[in-house]
PDB file of N, CA and C in Angstrom:
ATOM      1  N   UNK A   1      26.540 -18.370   4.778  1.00  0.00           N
ATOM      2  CA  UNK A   1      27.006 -17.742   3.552  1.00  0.00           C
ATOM      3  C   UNK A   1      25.991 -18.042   2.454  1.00  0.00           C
ATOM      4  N   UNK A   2      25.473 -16.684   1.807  1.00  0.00           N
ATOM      5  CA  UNK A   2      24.250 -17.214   0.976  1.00  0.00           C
ATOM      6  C   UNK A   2      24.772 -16.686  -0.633  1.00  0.00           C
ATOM      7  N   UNK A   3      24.423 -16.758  -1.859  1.00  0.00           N
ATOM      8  CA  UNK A   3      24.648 -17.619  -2.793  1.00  0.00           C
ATOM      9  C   UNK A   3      24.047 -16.756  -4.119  1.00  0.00           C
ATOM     10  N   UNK A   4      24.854 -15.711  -4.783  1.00  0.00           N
ATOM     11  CA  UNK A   4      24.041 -14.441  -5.443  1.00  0.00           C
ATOM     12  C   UNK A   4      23.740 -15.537  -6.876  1.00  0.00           C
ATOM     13  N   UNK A   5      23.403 -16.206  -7.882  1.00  0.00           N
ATOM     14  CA  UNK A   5      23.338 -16.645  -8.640  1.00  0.00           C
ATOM     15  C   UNK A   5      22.656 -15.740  -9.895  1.00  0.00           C
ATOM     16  N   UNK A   6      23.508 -15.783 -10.957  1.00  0.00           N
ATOM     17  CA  UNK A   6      23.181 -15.159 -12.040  1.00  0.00           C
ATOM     18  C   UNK A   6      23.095 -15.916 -13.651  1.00  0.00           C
ATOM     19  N   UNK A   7      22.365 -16.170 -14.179  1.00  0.00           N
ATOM     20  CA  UNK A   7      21.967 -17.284 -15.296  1.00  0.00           C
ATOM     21  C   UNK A   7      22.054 -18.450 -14.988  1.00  0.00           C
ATOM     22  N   UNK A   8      22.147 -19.060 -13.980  1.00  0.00           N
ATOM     23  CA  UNK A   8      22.508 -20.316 -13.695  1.00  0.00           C
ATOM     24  C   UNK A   8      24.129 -20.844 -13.410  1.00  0.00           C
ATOM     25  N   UNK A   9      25.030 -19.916 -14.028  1.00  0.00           N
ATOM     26  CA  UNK A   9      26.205 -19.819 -14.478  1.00  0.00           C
ATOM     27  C   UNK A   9      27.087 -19.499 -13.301  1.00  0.00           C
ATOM     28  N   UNK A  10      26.442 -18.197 -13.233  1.00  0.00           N
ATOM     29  CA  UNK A  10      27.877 -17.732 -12.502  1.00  0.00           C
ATOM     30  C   UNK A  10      27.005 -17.460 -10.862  1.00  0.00           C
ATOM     31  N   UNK A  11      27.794 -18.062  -9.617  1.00  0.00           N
ATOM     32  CA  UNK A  11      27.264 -18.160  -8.484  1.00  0.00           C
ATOM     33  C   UNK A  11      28.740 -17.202  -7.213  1.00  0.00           C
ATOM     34  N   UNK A  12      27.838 -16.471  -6.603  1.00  0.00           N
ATOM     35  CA  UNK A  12      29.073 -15.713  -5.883  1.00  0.00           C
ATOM     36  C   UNK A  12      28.672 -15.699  -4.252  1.00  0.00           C
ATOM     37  N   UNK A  13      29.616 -16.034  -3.619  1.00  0.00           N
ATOM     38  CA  UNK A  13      28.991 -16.231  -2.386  1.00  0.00           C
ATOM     39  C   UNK A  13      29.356 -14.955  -1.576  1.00  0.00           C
ATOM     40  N   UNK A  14      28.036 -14.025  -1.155  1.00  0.00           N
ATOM     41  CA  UNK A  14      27.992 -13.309   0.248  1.00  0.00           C
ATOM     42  C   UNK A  14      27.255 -13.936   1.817  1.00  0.00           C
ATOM     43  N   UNK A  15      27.722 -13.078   2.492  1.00  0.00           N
ATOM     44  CA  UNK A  15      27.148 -13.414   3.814  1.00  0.00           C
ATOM     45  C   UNK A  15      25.611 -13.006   3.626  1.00  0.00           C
ATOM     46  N   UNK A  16      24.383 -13.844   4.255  1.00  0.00           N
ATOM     47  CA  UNK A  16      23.193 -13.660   4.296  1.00  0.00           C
ATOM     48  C   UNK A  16      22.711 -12.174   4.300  1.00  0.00           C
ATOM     49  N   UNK A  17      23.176 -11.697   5.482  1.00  0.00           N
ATOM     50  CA  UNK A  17      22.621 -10.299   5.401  1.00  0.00           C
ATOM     51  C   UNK A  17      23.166  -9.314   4.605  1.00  0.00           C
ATOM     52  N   UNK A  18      24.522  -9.430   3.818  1.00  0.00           N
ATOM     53  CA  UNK A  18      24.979  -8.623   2.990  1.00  0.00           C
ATOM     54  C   UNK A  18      23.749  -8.724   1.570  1.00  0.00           C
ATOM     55  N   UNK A  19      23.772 -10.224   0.851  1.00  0.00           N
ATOM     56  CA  UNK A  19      22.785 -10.496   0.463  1.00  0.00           C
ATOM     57  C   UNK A  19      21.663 -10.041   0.360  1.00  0.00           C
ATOM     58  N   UNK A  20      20.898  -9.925   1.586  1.00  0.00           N
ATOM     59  CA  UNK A  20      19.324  -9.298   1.673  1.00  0.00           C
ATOM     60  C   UNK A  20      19.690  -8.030   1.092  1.00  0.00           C
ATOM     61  N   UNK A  21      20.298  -7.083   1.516  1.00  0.00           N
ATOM     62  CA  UNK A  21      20.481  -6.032   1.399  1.00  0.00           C
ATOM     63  C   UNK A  21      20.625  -5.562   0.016  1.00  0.00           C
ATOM     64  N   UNK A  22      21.287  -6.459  -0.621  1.00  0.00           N
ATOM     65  CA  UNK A  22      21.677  -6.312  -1.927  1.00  0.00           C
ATOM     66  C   UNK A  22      20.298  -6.673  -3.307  1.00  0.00           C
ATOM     67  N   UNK A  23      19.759  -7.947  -2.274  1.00  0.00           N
ATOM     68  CA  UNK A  23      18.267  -8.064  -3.144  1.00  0.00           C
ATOM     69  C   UNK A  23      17.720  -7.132  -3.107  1.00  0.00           C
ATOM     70  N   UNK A  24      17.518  -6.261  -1.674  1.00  0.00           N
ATOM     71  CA  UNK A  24      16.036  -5.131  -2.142  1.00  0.00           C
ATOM     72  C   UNK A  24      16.525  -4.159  -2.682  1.00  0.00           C
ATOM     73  N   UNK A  25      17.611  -3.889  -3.105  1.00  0.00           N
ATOM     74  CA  UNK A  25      18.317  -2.765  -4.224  1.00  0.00           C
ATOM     75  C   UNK A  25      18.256  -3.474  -5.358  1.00  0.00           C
ATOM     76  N   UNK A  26      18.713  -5.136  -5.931  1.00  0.00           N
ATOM     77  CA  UNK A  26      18.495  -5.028  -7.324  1.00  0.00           C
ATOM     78  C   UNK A  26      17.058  -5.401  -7.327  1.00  0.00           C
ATOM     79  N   UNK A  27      16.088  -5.924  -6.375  1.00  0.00           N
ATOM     80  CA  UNK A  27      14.566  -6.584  -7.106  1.00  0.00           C
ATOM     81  C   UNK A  27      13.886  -4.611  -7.050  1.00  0.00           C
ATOM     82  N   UNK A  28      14.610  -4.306  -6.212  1.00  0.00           N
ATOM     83  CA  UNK A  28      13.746  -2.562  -6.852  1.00  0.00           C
ATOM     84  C   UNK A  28      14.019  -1.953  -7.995  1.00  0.00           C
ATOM     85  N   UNK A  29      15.141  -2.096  -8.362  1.00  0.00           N
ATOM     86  CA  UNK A  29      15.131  -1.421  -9.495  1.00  0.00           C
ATOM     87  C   UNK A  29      14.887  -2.007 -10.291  1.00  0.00           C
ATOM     88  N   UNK A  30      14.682  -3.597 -10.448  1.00  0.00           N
ATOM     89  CA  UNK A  30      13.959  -4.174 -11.556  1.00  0.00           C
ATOM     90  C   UNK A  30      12.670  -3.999 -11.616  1.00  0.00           C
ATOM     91  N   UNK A  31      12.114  -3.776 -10.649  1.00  0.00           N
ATOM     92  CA  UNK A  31      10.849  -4.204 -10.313  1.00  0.00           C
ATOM     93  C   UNK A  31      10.193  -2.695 -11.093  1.00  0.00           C
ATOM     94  N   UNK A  32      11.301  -1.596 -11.204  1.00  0.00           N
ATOM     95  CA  UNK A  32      10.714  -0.482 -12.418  1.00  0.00           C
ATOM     96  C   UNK A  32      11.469  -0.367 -13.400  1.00  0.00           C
ATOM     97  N   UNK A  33      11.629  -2.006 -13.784  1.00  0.00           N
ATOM     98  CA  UNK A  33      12.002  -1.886 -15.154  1.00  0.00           C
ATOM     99  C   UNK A  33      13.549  -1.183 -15.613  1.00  0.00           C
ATOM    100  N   UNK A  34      14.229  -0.754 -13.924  1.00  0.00           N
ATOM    101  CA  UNK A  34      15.957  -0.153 -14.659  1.00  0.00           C
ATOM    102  C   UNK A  34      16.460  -1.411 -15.191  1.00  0.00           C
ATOM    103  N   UNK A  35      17.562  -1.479 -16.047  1.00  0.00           N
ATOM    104  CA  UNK A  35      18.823  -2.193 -16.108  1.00  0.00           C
ATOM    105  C   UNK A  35      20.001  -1.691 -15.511  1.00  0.00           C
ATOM    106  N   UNK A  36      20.800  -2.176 -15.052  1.00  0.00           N
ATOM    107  CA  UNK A  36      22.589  -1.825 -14.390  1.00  0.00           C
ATOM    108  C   UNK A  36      23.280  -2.609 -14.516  1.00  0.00           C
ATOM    109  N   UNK A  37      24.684  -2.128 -13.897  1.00  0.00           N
ATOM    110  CA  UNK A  37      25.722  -3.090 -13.742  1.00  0.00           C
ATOM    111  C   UNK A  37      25.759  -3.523 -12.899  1.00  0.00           C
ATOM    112  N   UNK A  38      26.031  -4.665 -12.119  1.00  0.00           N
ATOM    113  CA  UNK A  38      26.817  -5.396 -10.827  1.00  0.00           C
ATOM    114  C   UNK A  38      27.738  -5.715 -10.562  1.00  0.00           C
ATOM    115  N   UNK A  39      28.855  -5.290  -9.720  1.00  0.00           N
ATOM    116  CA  UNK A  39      29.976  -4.966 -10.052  1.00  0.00           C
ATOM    117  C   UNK A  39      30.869  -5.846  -8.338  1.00  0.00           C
ATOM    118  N   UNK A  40      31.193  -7.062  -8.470  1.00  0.00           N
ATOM    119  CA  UNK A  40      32.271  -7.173  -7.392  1.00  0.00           C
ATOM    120  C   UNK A  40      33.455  -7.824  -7.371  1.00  0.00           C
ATOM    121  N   UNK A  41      34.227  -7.988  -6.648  1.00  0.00           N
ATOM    122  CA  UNK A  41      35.267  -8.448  -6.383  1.00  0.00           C
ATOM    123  C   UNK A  41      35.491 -10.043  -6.282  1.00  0.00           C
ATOM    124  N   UNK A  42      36.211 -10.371  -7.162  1.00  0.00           N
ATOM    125  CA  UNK A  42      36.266 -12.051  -7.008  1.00  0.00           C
ATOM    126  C   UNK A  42      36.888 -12.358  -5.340  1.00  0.00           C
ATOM    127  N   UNK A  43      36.981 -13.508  -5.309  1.00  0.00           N
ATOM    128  CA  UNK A  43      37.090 -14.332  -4.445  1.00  0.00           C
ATOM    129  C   UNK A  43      38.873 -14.243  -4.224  1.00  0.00           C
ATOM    130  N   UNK A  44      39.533 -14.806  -3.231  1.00  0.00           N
ATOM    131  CA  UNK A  44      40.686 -14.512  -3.619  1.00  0.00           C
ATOM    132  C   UNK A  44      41.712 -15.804  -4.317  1.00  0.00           C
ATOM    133  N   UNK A  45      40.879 -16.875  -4.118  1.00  0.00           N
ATOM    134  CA  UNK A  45      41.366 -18.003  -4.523  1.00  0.00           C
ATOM    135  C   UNK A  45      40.980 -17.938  -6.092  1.00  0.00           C
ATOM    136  N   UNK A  46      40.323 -17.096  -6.730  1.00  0.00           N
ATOM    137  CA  UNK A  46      39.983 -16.407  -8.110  1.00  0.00           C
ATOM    138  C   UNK A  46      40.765 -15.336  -8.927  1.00  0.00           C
ATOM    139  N   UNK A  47      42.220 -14.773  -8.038  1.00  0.00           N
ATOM    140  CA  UNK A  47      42.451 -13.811  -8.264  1.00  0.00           C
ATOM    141  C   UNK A  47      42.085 -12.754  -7.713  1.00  0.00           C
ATOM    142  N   UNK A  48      42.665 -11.199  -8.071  1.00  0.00           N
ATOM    143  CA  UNK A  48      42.861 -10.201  -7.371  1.00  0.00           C
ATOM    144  C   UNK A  48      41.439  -9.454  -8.399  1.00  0.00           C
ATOM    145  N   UNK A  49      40.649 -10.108  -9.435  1.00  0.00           N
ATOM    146  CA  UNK A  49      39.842  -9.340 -10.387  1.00  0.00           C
ATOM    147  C   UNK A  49      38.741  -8.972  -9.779  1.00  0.00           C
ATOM    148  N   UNK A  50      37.827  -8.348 -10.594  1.00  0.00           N
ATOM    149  CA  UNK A  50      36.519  -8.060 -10.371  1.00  0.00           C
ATOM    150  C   UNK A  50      35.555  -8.918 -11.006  1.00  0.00           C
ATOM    151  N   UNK A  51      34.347  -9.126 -11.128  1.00  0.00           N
ATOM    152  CA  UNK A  51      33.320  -9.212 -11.991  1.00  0.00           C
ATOM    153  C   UNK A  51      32.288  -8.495 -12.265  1.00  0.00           C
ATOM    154  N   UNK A  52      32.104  -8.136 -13.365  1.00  0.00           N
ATOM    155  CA  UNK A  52      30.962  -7.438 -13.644  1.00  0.00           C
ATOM    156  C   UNK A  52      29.492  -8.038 -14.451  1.00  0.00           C
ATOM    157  N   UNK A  53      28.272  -7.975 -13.810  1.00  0.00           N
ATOM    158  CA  UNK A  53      27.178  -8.621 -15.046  1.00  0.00           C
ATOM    159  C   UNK A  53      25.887  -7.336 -15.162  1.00  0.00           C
ATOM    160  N   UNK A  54      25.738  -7.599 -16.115  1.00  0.00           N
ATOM    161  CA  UNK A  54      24.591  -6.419 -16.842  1.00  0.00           C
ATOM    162  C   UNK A  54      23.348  -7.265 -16.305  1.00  0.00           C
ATOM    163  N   UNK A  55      22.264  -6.229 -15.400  1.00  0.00           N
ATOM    164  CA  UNK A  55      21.195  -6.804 -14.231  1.00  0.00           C
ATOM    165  C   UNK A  55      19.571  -6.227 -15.504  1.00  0.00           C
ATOM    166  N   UNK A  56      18.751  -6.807 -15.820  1.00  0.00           N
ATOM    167  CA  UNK A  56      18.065  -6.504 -16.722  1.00  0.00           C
ATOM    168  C   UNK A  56      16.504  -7.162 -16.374  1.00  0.00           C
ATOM    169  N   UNK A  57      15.489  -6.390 -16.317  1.00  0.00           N
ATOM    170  CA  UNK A  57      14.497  -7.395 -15.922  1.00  0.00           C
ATOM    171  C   UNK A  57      14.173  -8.398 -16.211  1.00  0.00           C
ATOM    172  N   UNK A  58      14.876  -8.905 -17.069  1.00  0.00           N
ATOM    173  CA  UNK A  58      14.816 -10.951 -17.637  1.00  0.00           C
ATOM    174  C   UNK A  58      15.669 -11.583 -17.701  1.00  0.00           C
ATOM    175  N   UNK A  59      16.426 -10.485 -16.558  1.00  0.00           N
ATOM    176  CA  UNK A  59      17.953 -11.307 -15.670  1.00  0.00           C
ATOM    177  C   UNK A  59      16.889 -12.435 -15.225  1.00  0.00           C
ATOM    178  N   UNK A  60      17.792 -14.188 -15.009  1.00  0.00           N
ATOM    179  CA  UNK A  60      17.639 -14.944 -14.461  1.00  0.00           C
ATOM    180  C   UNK A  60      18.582 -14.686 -13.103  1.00  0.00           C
ATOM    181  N   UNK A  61      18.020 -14.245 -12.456  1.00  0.00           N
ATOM    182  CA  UNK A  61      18.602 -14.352 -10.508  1.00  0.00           C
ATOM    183  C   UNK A  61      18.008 -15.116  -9.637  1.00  0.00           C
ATOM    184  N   UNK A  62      18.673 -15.417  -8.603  1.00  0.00           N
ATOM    185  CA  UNK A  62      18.387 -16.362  -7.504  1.00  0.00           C
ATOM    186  C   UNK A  62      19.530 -15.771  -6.349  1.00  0.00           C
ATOM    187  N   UNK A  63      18.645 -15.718  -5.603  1.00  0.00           N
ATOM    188  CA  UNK A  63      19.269 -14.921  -4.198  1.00  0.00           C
ATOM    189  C   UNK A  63      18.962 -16.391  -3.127  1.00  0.00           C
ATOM    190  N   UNK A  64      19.974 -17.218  -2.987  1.00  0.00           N
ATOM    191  CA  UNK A  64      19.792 -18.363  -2.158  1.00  0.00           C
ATOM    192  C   UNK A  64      20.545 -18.066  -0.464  1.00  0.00           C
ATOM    193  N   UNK A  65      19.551 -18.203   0.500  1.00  0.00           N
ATOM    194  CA  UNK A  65      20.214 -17.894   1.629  1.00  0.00           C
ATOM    195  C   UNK A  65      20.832 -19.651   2.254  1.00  0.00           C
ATOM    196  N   UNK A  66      21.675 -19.054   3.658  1.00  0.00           N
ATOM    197  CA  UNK A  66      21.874 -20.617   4.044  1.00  0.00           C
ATOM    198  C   UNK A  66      21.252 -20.449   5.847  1.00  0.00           C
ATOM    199  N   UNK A  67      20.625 -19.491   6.109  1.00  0.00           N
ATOM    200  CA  UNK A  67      20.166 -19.682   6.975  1.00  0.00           C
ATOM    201  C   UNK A  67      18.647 -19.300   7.006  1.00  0.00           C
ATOM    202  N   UNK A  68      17.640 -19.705   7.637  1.00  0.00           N
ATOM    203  CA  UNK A  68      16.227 -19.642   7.504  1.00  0.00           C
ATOM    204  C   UNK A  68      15.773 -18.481   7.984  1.00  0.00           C
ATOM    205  N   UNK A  69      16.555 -17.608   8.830  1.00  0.00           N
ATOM    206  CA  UNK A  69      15.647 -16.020   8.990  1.00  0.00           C
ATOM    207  C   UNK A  69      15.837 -15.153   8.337  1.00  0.00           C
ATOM    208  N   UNK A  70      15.280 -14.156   7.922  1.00  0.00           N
ATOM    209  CA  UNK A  70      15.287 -12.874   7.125  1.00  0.00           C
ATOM    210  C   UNK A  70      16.120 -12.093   8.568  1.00  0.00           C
ATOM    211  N   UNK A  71      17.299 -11.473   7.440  1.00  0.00           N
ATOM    212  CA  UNK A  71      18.597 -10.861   8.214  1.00  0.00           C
ATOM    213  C   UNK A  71      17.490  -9.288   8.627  1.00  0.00           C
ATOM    214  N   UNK A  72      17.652  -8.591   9.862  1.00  0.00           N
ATOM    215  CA  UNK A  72      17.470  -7.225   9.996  1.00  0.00           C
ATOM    216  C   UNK A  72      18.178  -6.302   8.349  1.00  0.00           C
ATOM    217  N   UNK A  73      17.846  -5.413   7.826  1.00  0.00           N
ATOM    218  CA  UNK A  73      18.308  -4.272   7.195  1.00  0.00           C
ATOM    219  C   UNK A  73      18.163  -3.143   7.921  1.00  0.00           C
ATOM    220  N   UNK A  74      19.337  -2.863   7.172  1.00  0.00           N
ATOM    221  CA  UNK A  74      19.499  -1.159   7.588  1.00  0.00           C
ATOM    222  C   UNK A  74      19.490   0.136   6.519  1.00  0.00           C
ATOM    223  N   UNK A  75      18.453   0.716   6.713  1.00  0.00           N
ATOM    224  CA  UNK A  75      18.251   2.067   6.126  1.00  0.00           C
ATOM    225  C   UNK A  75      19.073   2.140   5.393  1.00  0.00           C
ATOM    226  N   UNK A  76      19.844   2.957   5.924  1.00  0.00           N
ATOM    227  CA  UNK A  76      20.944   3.935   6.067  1.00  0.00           C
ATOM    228  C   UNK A  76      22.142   2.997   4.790  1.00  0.00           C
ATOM    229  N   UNK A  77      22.289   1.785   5.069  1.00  0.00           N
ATOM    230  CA  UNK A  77      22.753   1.161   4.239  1.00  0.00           C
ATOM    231  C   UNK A  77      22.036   0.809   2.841  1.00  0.00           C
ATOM    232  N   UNK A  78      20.682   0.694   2.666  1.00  0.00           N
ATOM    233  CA  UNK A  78      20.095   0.736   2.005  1.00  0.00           C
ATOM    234  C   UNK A  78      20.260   1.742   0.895  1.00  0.00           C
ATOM    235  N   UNK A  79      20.514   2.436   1.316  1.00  0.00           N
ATOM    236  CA  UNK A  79      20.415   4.183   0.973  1.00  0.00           C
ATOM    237  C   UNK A  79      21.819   4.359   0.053  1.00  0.00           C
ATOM    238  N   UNK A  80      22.414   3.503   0.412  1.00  0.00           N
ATOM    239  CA  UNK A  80      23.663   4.025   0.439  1.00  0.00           C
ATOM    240  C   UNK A  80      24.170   2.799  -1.234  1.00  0.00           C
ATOM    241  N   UNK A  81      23.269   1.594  -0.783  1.00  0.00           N
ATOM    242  CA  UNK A  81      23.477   0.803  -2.166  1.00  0.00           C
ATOM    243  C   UNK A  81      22.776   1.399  -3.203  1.00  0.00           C
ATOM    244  N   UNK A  82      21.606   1.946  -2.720  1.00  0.00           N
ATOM    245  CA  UNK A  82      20.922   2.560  -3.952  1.00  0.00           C
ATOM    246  C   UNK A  82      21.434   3.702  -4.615  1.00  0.00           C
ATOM    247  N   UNK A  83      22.057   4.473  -3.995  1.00  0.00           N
ATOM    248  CA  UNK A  83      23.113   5.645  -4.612  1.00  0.00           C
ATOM    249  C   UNK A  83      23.573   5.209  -5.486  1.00  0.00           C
ATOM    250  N   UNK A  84      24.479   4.207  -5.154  1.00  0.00           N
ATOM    251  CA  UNK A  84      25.887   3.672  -6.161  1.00  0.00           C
ATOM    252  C   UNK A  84      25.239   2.688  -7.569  1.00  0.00           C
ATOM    253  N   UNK A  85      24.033   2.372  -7.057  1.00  0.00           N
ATOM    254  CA  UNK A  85      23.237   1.468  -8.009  1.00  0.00           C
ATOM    255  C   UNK A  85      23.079   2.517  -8.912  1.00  0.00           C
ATOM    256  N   UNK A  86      22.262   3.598  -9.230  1.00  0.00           N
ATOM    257  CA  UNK A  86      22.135   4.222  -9.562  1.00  0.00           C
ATOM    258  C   UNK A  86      23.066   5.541  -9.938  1.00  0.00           C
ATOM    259  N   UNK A  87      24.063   5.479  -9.992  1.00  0.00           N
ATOM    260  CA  UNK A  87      25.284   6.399 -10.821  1.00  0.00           C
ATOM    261  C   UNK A  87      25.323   5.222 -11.638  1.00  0.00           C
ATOM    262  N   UNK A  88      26.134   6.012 -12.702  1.00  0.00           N
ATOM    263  CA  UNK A  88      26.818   5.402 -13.903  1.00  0.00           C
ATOM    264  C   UNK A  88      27.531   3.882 -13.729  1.00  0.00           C
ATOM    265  N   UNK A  89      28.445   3.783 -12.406  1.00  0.00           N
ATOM    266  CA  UNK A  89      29.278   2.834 -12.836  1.00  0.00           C
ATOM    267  C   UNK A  89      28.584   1.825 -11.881  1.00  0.00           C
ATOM    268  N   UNK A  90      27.285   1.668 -11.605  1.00  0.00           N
ATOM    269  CA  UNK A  90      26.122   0.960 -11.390  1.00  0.00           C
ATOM    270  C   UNK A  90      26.469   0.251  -9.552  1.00  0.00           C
ATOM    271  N   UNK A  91      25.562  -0.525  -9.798  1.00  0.00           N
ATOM    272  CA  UNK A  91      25.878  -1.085  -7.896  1.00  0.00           C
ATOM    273  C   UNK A  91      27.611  -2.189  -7.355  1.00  0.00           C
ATOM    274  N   UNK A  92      27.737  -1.738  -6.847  1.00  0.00           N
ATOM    275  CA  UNK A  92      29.170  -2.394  -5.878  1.00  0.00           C
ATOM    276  C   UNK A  92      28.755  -2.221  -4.441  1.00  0.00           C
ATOM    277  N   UNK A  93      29.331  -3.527  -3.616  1.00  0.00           N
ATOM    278  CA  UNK A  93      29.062  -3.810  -2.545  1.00  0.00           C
ATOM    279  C   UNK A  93      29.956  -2.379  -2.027  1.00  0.00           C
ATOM    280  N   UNK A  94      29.070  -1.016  -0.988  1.00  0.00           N
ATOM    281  CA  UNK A  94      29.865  -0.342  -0.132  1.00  0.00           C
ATOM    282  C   UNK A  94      30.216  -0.387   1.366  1.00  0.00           C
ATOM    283  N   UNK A  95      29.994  -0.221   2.086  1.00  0.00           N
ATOM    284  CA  UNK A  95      30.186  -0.359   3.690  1.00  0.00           C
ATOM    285  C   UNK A  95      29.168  -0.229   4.305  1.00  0.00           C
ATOM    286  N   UNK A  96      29.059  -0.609   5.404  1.00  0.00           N
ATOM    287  CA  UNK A  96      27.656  -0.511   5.646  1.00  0.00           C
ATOM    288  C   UNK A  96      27.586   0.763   6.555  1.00  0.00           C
ATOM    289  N   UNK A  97      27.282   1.881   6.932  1.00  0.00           N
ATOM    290  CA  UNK A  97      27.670   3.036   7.321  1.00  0.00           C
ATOM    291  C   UNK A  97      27.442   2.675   8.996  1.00  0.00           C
ATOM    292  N   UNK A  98      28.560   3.429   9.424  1.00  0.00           N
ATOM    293  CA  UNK A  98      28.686   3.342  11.218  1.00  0.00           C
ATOM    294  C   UNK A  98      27.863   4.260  11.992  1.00  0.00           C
ATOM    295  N   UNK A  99      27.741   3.345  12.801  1.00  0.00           N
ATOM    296  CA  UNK A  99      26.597   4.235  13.998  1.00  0.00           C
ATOM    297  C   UNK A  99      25.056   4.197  13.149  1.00  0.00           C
ATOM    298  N   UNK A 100      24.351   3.658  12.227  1.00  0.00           N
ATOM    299  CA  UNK A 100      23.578   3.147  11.816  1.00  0.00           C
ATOM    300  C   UNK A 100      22.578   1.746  12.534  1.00  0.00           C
ATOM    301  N   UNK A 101      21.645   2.785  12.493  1.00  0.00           N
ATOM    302  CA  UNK A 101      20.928   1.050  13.596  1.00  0.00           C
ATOM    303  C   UNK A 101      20.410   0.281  12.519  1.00  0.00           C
ATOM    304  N   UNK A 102      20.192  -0.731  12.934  1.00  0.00           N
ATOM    305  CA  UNK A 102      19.391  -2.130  11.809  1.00  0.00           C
ATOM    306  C   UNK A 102      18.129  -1.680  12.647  1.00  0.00           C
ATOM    307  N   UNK A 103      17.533  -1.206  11.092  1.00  0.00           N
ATOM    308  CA  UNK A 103      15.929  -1.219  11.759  1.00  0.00           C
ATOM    309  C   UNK A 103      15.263  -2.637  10.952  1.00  0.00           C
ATOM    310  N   UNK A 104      14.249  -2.951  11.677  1.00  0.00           N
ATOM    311  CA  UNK A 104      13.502  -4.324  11.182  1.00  0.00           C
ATOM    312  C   UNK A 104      13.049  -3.823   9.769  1.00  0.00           C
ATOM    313  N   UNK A 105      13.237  -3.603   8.776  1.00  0.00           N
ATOM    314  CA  UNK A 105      12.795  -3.255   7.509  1.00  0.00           C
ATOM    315  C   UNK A 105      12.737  -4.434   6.452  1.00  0.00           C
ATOM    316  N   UNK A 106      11.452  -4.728   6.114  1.00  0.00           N
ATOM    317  CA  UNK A 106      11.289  -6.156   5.452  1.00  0.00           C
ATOM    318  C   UNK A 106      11.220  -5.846   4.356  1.00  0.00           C
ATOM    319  N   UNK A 107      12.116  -7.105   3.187  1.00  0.00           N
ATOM    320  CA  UNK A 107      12.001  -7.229   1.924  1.00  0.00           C
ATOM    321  C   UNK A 107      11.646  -6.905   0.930  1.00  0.00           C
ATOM    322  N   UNK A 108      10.236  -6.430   1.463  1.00  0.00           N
ATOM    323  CA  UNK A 108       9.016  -5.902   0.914  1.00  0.00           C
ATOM    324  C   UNK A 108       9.067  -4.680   0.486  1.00  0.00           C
ATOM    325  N   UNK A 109       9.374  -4.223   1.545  1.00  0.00           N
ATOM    326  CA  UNK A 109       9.699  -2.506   2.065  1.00  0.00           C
ATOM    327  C   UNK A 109      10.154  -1.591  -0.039  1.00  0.00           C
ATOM    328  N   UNK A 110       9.704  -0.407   0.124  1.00  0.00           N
ATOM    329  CA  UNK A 110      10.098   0.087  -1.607  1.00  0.00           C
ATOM    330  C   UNK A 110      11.397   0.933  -1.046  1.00  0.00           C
ATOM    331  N   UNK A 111      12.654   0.527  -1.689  1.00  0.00           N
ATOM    332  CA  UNK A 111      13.649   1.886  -0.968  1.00  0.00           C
ATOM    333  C   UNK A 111      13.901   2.890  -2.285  1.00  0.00           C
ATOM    334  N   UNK A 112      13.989   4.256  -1.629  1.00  0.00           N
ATOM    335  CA  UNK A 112      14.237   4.925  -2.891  1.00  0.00           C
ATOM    336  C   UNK A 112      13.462   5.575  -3.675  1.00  0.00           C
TER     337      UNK A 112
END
């Protein structure tokens, strides 16, 4: 379980590869300078709420994993965070779409 951290403050735990997935959608769109929202669901021992934080290129983030390999990504899922990143009511974790293969697509990779 790896560890979305935002100002130092506020820390939310996803699974590693949900994680990766979620870095190369927000370090891309920072990386040209968008701002958005980030938008998820608390914990349940937190309540039934959401959280939301405004993602800005001098966001302080830290994407901490707990296991040492870089998870496979998938396209198709990729594709699919960057959509929602990009509408109005900004990125939320969606599903990862079925029958979708994990292609080896590294970190690096530009999606979008």
């Amino acid at each position: 379980m790896g560890k979305f951290i935002y100002n130092e403050r506020i820390r939310v735990d996803f699974e590693d590869r949900v994680l990766a997935h979620l870095q190369v959608v927000i370090t891309t769109k920072l990386r040209r300078g968008e701002s958005f929202t980030f938008m998820w669901r608390n914990d349940q021992s937190l309540g039934d709420g959401r959280q939301v934080v405004w993602l800005h290129p001098g966001a302080d983030l830290n994407f901490q994993y707990f296991g040492s390999r870089q998870p496979s990504l998938n396209p198709a899922w990729l594709d699919a965070l960057s959509y929602v990143a990009n509408s109005p009511s900004g990125l939320y974790l969606v599903p990862e779409p079925q029958g979708s293969a994990a292609a080896g697509v590294g970190s690096s990779e530009r999606i979008g």
